[in-house]
N, C-alpha and C. Protein backbone atom coordinates (compact mmCIF):
# COMPACT_ATOMS: atom_id res chain seq x y z
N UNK A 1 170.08 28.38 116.55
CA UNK A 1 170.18 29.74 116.04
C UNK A 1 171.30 29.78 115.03
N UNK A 2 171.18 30.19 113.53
CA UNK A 2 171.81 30.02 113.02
C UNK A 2 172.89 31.79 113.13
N UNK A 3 174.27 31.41 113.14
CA UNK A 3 175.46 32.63 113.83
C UNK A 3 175.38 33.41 112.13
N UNK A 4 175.32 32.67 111.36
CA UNK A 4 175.45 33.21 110.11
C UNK A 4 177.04 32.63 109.65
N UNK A 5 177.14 33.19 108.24
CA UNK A 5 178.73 32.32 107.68
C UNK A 5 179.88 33.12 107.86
N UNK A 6 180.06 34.21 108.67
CA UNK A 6 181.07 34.36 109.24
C UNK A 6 180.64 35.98 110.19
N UNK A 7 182.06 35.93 110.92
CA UNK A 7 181.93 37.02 111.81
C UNK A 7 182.83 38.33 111.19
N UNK A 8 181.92 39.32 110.99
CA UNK A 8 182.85 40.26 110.03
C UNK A 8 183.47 41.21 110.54
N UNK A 9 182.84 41.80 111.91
CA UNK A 9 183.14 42.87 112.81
C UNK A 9 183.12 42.51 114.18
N UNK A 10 184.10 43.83 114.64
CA UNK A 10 183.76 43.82 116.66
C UNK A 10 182.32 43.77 117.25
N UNK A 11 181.82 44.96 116.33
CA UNK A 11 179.68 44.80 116.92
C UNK A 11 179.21 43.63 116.74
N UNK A 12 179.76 42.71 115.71
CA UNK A 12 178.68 41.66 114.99
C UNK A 12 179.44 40.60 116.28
N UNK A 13 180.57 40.34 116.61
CA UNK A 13 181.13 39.23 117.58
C UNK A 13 180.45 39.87 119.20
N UNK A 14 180.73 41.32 119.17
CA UNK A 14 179.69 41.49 120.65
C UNK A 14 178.20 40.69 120.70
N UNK A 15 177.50 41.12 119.70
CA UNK A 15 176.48 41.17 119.71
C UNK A 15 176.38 39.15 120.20
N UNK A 16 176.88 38.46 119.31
CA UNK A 16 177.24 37.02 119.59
C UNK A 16 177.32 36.51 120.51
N UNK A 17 178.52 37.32 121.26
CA UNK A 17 179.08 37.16 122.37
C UNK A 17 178.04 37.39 123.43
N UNK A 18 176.91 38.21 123.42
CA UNK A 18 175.87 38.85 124.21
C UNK A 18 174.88 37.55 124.57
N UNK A 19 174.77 37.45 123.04
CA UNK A 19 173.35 36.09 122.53
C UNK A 19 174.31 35.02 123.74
N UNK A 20 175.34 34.61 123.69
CA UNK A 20 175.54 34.01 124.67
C UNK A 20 175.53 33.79 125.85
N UNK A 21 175.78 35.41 126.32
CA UNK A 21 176.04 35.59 127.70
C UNK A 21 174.12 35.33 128.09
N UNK A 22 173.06 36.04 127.36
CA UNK A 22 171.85 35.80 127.79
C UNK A 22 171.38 34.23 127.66
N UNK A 23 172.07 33.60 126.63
CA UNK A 23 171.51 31.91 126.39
C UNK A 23 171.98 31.47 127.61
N UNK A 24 173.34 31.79 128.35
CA UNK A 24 173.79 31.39 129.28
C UNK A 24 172.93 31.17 130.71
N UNK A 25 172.03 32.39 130.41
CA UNK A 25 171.11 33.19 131.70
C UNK A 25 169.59 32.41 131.46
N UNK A 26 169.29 32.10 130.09
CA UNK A 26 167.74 31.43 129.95
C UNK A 26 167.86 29.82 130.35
N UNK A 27 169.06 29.24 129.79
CA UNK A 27 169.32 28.00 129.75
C UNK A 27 168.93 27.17 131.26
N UNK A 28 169.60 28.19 132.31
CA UNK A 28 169.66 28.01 133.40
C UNK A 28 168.45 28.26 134.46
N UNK A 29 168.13 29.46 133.84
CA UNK A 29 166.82 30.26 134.45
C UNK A 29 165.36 28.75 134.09
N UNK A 30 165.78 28.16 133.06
CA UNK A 30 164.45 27.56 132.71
C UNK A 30 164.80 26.07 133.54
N UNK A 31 166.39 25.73 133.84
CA UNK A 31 166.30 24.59 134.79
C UNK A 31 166.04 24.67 136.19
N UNK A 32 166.26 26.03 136.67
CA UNK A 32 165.66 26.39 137.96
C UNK A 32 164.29 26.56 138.22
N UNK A 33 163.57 26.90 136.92
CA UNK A 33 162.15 27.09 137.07
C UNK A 33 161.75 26.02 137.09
N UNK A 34 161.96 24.98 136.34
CA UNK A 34 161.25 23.53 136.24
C UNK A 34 161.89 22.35 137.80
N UNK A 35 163.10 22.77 138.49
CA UNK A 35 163.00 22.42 139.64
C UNK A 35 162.13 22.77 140.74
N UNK A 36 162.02 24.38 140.70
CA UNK A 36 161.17 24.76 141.62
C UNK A 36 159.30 24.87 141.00
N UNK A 37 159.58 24.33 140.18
CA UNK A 37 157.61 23.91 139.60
C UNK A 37 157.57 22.39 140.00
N UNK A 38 158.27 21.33 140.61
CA UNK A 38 158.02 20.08 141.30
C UNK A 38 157.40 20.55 142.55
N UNK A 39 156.39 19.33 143.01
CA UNK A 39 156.10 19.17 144.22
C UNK A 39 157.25 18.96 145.21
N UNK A 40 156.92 19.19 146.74
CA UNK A 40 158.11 19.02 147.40
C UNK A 40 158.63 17.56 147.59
N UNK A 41 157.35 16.18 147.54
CA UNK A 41 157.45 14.95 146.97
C UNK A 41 158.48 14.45 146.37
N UNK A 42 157.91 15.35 145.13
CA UNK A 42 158.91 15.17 143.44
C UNK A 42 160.27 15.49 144.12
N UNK A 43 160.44 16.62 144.61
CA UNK A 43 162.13 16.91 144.69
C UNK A 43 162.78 16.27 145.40
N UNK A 44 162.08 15.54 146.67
CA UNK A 44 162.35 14.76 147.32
C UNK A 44 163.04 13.43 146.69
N UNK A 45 162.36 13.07 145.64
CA UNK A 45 162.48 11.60 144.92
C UNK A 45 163.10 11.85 143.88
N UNK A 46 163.83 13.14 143.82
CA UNK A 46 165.11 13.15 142.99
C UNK A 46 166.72 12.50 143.38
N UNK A 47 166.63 12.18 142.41
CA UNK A 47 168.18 11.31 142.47
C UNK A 47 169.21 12.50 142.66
N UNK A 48 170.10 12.11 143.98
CA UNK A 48 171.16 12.92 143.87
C UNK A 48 171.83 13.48 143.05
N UNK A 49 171.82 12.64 142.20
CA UNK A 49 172.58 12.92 141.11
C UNK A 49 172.41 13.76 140.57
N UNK A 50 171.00 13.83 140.36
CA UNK A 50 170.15 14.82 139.20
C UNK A 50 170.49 16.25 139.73
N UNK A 51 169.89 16.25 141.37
CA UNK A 51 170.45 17.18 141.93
C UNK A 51 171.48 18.45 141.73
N UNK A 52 172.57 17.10 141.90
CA UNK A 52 174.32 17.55 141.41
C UNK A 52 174.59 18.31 140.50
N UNK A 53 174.15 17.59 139.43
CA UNK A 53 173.71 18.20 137.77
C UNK A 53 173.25 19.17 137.99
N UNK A 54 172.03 19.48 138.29
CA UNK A 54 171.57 21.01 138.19
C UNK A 54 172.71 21.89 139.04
N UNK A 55 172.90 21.67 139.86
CA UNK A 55 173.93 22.70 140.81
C UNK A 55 175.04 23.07 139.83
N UNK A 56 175.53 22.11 139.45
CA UNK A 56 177.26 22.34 138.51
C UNK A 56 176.63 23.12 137.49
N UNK A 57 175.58 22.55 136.91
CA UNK A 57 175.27 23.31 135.61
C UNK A 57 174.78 24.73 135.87
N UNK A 58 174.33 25.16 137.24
CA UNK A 58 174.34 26.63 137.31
C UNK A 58 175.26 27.45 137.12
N UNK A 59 176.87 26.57 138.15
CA UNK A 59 177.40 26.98 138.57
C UNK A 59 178.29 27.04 136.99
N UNK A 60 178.50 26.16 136.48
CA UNK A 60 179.29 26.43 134.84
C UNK A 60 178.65 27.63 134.13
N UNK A 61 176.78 27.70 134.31
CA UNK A 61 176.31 29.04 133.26
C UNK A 61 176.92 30.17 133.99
N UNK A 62 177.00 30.38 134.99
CA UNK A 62 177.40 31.63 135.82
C UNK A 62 179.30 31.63 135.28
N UNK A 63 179.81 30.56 135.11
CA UNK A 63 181.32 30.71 134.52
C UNK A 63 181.45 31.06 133.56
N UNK A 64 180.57 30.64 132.51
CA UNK A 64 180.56 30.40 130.98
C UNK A 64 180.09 32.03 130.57
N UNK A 65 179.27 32.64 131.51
CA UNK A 65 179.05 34.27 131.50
C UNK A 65 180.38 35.01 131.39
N UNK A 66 180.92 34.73 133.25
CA UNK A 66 181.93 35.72 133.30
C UNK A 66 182.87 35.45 132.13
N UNK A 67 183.25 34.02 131.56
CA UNK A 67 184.24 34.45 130.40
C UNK A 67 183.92 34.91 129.16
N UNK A 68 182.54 34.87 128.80
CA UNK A 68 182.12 35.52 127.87
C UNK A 68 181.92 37.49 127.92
N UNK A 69 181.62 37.72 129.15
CA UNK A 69 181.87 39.24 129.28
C UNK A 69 183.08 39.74 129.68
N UNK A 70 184.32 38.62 129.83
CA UNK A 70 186.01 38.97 129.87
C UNK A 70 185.99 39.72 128.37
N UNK A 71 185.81 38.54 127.60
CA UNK A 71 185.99 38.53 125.82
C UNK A 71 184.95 40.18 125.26
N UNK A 72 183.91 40.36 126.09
CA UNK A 72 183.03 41.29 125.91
C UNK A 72 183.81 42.87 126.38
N UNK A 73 184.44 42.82 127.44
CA UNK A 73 185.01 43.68 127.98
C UNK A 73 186.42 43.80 127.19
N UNK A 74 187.04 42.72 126.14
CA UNK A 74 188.58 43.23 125.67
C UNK A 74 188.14 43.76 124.11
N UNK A 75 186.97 43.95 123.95
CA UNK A 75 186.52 44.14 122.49
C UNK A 75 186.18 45.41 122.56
N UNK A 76 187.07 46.09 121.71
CA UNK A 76 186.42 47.98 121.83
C UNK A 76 185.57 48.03 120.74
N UNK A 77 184.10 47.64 121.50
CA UNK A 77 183.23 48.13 120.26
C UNK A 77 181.66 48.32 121.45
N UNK A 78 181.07 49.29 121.00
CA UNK A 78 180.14 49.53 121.38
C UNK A 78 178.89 48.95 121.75
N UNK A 79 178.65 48.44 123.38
CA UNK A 79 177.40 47.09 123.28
C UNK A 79 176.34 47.33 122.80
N UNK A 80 175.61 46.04 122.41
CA UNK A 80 174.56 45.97 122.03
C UNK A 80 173.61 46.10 123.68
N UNK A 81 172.05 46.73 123.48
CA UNK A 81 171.04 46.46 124.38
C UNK A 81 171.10 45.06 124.84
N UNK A 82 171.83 45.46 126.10
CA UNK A 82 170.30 43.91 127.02
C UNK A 82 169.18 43.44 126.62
N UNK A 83 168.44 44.41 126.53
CA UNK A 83 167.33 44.11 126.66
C UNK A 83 166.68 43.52 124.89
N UNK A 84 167.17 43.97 123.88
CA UNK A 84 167.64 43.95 122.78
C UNK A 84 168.36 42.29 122.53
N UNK A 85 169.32 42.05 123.27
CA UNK A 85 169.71 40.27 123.21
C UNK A 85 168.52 39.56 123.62
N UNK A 86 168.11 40.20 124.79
CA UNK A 86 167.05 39.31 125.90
C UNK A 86 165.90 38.48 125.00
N UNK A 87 165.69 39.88 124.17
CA UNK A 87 164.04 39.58 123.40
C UNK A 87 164.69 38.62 122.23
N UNK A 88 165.79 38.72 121.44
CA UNK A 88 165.98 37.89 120.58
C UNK A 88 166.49 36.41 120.87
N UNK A 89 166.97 36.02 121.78
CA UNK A 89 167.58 34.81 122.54
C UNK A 89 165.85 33.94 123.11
N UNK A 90 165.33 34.94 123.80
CA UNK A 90 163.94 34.36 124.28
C UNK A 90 163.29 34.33 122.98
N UNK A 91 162.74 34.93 121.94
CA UNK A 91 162.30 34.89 120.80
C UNK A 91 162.55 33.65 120.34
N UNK A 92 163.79 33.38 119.91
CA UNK A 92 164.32 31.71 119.59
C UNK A 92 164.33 30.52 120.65
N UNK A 93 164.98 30.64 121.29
CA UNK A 93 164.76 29.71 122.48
C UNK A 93 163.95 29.58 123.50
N UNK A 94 163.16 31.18 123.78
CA UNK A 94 162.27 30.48 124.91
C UNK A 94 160.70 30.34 124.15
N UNK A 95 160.69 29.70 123.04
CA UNK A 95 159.44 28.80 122.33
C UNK A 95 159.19 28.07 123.05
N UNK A 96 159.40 26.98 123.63
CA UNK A 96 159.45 25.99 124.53
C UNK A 96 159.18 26.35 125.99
N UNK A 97 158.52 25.61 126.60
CA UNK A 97 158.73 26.08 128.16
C UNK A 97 159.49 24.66 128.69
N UNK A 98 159.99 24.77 130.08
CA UNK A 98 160.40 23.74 130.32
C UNK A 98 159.26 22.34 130.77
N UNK A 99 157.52 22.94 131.47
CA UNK A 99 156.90 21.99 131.40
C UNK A 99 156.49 20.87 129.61
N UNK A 100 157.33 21.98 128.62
CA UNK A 100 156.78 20.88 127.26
C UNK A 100 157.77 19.59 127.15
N UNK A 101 158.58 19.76 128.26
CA UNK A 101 159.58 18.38 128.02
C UNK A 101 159.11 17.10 129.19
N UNK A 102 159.22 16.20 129.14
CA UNK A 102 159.06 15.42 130.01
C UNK A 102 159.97 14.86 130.95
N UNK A 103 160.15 15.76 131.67
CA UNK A 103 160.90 15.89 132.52
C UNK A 103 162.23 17.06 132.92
N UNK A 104 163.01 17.27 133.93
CA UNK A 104 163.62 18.28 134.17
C UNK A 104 165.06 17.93 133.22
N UNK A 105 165.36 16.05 133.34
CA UNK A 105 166.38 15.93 132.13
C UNK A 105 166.41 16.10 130.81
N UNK A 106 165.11 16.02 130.41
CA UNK A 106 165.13 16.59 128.92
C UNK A 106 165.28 17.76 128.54
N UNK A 107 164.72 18.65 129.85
CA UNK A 107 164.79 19.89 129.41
C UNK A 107 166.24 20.76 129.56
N UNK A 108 167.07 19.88 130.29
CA UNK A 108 168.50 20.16 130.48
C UNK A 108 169.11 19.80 129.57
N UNK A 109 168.81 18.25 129.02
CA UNK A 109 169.29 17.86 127.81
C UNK A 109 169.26 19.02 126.88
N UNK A 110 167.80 19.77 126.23
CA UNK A 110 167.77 20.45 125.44
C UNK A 110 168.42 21.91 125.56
N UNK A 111 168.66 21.95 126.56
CA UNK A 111 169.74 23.83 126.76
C UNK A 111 171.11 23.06 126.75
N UNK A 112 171.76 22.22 127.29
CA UNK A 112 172.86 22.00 126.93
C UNK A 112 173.19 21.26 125.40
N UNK A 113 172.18 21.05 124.87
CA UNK A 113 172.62 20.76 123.35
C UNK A 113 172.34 22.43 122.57
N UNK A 114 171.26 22.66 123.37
CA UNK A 114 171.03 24.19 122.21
C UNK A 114 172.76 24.83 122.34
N UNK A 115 172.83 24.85 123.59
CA UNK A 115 174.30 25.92 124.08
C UNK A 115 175.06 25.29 123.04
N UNK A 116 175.61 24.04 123.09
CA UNK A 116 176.68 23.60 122.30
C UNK A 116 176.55 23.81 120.94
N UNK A 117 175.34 23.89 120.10
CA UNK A 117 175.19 23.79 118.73
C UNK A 117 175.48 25.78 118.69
N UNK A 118 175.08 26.40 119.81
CA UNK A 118 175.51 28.59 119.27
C UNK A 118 176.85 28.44 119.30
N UNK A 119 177.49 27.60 120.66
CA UNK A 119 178.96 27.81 120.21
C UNK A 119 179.83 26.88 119.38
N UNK A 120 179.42 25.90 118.73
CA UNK A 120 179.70 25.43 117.62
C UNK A 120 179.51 25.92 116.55
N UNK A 121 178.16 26.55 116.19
CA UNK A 121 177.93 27.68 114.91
C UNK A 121 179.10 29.17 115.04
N UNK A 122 179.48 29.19 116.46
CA UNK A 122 179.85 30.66 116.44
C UNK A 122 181.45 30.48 115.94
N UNK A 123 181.82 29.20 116.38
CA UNK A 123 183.38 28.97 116.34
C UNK A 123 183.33 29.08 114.99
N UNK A 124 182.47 28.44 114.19
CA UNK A 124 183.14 27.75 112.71
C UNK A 124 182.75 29.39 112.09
N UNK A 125 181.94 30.44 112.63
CA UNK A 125 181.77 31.63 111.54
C UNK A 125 183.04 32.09 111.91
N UNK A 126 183.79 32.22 113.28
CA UNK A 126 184.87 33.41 113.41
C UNK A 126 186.18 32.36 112.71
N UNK A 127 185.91 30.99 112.68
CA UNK A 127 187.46 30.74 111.94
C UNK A 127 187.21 30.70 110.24
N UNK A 128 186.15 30.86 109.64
CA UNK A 128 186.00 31.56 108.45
C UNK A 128 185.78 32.34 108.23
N UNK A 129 186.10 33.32 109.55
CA UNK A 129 186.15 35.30 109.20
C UNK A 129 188.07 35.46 109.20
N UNK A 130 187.77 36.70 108.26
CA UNK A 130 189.21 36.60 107.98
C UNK A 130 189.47 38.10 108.91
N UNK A 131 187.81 38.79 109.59
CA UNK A 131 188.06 40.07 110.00
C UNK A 131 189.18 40.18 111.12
N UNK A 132 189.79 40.95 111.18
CA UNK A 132 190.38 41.59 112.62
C UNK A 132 190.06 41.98 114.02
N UNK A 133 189.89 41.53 114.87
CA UNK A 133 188.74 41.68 116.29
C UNK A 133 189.77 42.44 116.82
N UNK A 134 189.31 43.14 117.62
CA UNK A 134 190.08 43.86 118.66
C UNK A 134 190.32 42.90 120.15
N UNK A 135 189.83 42.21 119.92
CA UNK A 135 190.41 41.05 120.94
C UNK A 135 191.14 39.68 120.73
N UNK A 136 192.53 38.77 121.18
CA UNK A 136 193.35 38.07 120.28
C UNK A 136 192.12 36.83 119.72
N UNK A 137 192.30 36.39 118.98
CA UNK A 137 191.44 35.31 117.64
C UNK A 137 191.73 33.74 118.60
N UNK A 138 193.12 33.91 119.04
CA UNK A 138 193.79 32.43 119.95
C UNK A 138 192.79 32.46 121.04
N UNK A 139 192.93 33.61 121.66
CA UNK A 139 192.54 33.58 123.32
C UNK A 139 190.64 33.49 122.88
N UNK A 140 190.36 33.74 122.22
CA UNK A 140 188.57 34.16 121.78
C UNK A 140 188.62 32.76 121.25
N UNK A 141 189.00 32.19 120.42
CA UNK A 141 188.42 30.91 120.05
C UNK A 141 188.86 29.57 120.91
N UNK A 142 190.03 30.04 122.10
CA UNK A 142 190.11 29.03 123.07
C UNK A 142 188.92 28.79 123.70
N UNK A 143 188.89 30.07 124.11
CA UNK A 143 187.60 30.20 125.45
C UNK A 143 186.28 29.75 124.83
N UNK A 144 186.02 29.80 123.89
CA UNK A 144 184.58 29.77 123.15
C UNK A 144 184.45 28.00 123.25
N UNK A 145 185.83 27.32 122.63
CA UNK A 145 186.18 25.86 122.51
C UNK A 145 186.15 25.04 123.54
N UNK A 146 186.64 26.09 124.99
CA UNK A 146 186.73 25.41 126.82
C UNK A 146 184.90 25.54 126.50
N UNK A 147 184.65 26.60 126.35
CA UNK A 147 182.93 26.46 126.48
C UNK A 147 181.65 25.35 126.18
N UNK A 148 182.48 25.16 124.38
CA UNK A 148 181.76 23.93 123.36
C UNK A 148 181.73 22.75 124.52
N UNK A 149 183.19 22.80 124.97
CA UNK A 149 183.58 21.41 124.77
C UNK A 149 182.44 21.19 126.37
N UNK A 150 182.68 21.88 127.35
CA UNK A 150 181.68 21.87 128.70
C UNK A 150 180.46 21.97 128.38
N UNK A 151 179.96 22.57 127.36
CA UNK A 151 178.67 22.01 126.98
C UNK A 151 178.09 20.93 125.97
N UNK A 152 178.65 20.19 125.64
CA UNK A 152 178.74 18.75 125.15
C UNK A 152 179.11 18.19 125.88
N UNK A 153 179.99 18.19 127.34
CA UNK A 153 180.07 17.14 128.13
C UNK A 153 178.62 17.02 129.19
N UNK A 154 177.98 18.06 129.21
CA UNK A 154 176.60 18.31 129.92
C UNK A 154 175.86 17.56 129.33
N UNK A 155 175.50 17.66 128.28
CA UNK A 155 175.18 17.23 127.45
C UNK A 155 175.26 15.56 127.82
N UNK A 156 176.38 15.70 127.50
CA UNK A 156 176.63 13.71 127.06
C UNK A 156 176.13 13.45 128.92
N UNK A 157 176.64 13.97 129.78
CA UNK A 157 175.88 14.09 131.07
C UNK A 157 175.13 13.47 131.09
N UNK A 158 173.62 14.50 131.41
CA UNK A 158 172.43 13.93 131.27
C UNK A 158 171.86 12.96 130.69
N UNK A 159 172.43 12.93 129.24
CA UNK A 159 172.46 11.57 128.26
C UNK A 159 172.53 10.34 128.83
N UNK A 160 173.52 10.24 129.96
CA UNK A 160 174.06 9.29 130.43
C UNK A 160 172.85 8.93 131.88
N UNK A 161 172.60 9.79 132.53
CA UNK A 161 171.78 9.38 133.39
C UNK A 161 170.33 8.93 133.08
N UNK A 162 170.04 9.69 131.81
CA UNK A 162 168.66 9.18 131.49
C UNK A 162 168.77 7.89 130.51
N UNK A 163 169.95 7.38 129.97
CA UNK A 163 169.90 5.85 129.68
C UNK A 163 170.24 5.39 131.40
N UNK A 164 170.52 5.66 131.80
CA UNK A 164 170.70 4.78 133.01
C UNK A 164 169.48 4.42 133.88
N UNK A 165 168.77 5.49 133.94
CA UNK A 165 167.78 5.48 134.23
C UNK A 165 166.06 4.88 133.42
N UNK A 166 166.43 4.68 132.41
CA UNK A 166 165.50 3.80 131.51
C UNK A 166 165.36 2.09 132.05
């Protein structure tokens, strides 16, 4: 999803900030669906590991929320619709279902690279906005950066188990 070339206002960084908090909610929603679409077999003959992975990675989207609606809650600007993010986040990202990947690691692979590439697009628009946020620029582009960086290590994650697993 491209963030655009910079962040000019409080609405335009909510609204961002939103697309996140819902990417946060599909990313996850579509690795739980494709666990619970295995046979009980299949889940059986999952590698612990894999397991593990899905658990943390819930448990990080459910983190990666609350600090995104901290940053949502210190911004005095008026939210955007739920339901309004929902349709545009699913619009872009939920093209795909998780049965079009082959397998539950690819399809994790692909939400933890999508996640990392919104908050990599989002960082580089707000440090070439010169606007004023009503929330500090340090504390907003830390948290966004703790975020990148946990979703590129997911990322490199899975990466790692499915060469291992080859």
């Amino acid at each position: 999803m491209s963030v655009g070339t910079t962040v000019t206002s409080d609405q335009q960084l909510v609204r961002l900030l939103q697309i996140g908090v819902v990417l946060e909610e599909v990313v996850e929603a579509r690795a739980a669906h494709h666990y619970r679409s295995l046979s009980d077999e299949e889940r059986e003959q999952l590698d612990e590991r894999i397991v593990a992975l899905l658990d943390h990675a819930a448990e990080e989207s459910a983190e990666h929320r609350e600090r995104l609606e901290g940053l949502i809650d210190a911004l005095d600007a008026e939210s955007v619709a739920f339901e309004e993010i929902e349709t545009l986040v699913r619009g872009h990202y939920g093209q795909t279902k998780p049965e079009d990947f082959d397998g539950i690691l690819y399809d994790q692979l692909h939400g933890e690279e999508t996640a990392y590439k919104f908050y990599d697009d989002l960082i580089t628009a707000i440090e070439e906005s010169d606007a004023q946020f009503s929330v500090d620029r340090v504390r907003l582009l830390s948290v966004l950066r703790e975020i990148r960086e946990e979703e590129r290590d997911g990322a490199q994650e899975v990466a790692d188990i499915m060469e291992e697993r080859e």
